[in-house]
N, C-alpha and C. Protein backbone atom coordinates (compact mmCIF):
# COMPACT_ATOMS: atom_id res chain seq x y z
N UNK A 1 3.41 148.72 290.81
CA UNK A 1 2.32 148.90 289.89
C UNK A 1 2.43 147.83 288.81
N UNK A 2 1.48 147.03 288.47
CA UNK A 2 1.32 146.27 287.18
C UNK A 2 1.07 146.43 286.20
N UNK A 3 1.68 146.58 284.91
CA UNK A 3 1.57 146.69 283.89
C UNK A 3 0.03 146.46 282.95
N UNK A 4 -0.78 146.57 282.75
CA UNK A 4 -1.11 145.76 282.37
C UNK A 4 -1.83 146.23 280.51
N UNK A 5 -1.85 145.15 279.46
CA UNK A 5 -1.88 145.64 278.23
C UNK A 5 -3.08 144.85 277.88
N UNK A 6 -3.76 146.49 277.12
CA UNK A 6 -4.81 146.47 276.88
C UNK A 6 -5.00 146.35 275.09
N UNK A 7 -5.70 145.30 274.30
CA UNK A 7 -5.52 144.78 273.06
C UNK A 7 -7.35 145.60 272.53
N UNK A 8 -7.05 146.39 272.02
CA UNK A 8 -8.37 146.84 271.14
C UNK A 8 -8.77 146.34 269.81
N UNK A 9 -10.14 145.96 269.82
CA UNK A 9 -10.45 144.77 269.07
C UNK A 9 -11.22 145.98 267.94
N UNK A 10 -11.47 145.79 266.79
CA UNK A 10 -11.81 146.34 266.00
C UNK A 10 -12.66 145.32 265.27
N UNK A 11 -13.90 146.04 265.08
CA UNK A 11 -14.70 145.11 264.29
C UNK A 11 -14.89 145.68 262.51
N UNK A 12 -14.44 145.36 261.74
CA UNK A 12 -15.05 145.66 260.64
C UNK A 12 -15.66 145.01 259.63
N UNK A 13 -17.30 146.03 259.20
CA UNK A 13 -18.03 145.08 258.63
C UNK A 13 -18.37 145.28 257.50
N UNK A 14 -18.01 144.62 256.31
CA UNK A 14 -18.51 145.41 254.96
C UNK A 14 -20.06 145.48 254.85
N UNK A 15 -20.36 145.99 254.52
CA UNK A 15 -21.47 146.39 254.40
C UNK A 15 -21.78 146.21 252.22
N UNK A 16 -22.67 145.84 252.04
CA UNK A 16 -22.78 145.41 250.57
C UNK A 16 -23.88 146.80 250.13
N UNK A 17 -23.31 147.94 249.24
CA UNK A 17 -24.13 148.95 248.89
C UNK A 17 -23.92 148.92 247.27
N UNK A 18 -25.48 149.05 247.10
CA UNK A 18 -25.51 149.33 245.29
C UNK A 18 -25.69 150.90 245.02
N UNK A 19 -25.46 151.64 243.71
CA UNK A 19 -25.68 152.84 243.91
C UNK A 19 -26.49 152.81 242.96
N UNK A 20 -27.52 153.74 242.58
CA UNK A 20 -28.19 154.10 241.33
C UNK A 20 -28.95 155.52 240.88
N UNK A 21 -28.83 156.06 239.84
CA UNK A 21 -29.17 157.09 239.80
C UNK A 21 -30.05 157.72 238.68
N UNK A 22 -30.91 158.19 238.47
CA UNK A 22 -32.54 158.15 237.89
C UNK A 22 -32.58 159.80 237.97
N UNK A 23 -33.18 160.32 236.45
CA UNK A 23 -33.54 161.29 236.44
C UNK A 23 -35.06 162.05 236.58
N UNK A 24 -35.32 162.46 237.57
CA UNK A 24 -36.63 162.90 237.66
C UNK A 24 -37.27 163.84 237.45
N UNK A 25 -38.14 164.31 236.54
CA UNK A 25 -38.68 165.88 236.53
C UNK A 25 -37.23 166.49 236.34
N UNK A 26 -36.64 166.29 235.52
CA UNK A 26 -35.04 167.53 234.84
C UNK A 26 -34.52 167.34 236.53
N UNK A 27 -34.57 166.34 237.73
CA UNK A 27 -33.55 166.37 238.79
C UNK A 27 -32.99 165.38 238.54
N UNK A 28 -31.83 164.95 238.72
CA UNK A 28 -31.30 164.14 238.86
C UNK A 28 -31.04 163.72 240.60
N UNK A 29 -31.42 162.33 240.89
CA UNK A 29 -31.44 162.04 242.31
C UNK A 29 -30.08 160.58 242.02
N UNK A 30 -29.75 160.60 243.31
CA UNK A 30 -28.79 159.42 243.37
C UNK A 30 -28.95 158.65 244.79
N UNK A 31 -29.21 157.44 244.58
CA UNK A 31 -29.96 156.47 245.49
C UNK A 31 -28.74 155.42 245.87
N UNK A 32 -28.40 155.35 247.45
CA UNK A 32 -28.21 154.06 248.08
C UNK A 32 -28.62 152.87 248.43
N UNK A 33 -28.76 152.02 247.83
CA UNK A 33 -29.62 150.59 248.66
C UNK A 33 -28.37 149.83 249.22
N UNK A 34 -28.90 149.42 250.32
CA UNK A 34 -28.23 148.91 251.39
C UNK A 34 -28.44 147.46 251.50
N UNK A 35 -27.57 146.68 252.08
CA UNK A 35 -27.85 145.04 252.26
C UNK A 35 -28.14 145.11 253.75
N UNK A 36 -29.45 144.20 254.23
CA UNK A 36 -29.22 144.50 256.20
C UNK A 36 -29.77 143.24 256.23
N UNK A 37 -29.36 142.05 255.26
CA UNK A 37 -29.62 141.05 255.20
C UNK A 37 -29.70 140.05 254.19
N UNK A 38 -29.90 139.07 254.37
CA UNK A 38 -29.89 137.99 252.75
C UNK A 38 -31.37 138.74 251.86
N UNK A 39 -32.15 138.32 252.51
CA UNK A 39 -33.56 139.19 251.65
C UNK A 39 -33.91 140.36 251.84
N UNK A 40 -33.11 140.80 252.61
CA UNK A 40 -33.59 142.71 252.65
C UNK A 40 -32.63 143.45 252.47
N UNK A 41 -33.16 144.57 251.49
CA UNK A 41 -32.16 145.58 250.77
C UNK A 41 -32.77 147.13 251.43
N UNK A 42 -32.33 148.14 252.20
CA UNK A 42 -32.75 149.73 252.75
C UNK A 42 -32.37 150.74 251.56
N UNK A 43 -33.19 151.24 250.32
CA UNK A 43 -32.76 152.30 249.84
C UNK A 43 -32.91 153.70 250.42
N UNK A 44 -32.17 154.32 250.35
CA UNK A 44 -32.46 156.23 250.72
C UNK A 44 -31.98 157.00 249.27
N UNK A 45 -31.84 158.17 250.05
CA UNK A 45 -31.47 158.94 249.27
C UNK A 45 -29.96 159.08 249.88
N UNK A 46 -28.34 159.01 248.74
CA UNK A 46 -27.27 159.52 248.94
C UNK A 46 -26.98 160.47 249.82
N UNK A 47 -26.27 160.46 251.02
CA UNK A 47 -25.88 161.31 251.26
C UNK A 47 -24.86 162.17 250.70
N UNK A 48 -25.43 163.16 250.66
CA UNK A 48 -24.29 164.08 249.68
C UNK A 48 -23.96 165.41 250.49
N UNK A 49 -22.92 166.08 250.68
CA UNK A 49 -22.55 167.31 251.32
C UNK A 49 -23.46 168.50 251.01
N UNK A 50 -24.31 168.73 251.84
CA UNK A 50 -25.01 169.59 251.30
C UNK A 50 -26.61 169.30 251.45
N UNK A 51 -26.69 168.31 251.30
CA UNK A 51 -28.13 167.67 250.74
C UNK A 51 -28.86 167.20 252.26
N UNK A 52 -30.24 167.60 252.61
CA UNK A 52 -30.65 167.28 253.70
C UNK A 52 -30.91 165.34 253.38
N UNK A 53 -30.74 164.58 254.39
CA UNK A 53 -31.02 162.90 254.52
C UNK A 53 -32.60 162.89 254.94
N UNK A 54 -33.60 163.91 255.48
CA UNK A 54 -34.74 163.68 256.25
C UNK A 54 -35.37 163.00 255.22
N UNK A 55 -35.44 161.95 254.80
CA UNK A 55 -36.42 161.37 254.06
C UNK A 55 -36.64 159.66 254.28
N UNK A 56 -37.63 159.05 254.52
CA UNK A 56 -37.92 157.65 255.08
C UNK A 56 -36.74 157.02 254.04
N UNK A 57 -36.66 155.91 254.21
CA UNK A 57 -36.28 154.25 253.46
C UNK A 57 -36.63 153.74 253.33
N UNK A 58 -36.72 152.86 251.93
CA UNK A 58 -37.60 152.72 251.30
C UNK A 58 -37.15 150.99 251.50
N UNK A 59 -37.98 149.66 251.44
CA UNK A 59 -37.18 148.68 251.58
C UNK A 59 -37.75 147.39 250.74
N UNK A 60 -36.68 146.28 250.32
CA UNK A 60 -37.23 145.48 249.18
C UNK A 60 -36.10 144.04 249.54
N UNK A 61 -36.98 142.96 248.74
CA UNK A 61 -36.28 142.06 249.25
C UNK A 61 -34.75 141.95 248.05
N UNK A 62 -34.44 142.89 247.26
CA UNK A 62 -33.45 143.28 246.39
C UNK A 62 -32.94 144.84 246.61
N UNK A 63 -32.13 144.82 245.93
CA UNK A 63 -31.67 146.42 245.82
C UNK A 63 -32.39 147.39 244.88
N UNK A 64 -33.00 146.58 243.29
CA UNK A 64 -33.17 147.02 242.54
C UNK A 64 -34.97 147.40 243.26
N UNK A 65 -35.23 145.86 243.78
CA UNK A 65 -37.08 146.82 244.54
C UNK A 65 -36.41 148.01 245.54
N UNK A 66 -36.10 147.92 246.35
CA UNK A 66 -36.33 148.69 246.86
C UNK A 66 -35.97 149.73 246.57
N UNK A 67 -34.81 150.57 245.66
CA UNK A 67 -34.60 151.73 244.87
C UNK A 67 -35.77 151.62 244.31
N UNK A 68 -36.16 150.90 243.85
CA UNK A 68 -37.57 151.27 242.20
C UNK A 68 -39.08 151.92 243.22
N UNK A 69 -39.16 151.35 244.12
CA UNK A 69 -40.16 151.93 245.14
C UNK A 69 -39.47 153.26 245.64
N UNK A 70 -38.30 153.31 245.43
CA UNK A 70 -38.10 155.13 246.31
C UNK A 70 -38.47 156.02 244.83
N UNK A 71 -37.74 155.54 243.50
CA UNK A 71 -38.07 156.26 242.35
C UNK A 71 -39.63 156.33 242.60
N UNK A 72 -40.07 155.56 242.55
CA UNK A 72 -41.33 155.44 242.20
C UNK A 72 -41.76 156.66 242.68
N UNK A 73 -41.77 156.51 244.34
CA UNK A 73 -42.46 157.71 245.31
C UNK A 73 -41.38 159.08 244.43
N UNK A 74 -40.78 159.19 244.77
CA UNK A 74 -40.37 160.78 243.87
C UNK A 74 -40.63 161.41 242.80
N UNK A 75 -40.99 160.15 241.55
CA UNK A 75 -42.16 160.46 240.31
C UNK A 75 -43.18 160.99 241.37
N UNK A 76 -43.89 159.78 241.81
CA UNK A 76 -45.25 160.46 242.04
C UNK A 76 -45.03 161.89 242.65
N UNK A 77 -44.46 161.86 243.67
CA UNK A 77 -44.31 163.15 244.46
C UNK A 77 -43.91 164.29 243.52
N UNK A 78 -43.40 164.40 242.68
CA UNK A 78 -42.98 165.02 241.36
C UNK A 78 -44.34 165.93 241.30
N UNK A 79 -45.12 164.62 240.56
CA UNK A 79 -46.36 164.86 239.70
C UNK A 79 -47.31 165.13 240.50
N UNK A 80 -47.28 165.14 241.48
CA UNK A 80 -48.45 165.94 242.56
C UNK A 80 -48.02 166.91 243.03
N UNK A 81 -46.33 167.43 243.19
CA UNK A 81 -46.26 168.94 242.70
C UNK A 81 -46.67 169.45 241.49
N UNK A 82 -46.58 169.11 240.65
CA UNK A 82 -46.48 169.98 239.52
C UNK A 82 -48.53 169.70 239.31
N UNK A 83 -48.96 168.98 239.70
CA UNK A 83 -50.53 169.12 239.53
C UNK A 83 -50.84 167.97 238.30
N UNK A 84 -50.04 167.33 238.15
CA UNK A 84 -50.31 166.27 236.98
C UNK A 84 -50.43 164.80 237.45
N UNK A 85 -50.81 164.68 238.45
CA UNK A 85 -51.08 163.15 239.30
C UNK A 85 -52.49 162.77 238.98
């Protein structure tokens, strides 16, 4: 039988994440933007233990657009619950 040795390659990739966090309507939300490129930044919402992720991503050619477009939508969405849009 031949020996033979097997070398497992591991890739690891940093990944460049900003965090930010904005109070909305008395919630406090906490936002990931993501790097998935030189000009494109993916914000969501944090995953947090507990907290459902079902919500789109929001995307900008920075971190700071594309968080400011997810705030944005959660004001509004706010204020068209509460009937003040």
């Amino acid at each position: 039988m031949v020996a033979r040795s097997f070398a497992l390659r591991a890739s690891i990739t940093m990944k460049a994440v900003r965090r930010f966090q904005q109070n909305i309507s008395g919630r406090v939300y906490h936002i990931e933007a993501s790097m998935l490129g030189d000009d494109r930044w993916r914000a969501q919402l944090a995953r947090l233990p507990g907290m459902p992720t079902a919500m789109m991503p929001f995307y900008g050619e920075t971190a700071d657009e594309a968080a400011r477009q997810l705030f944005d939508w959660l004001a509004r969405a706010h204020r068209a619950m509460s009937g003040t849009a």
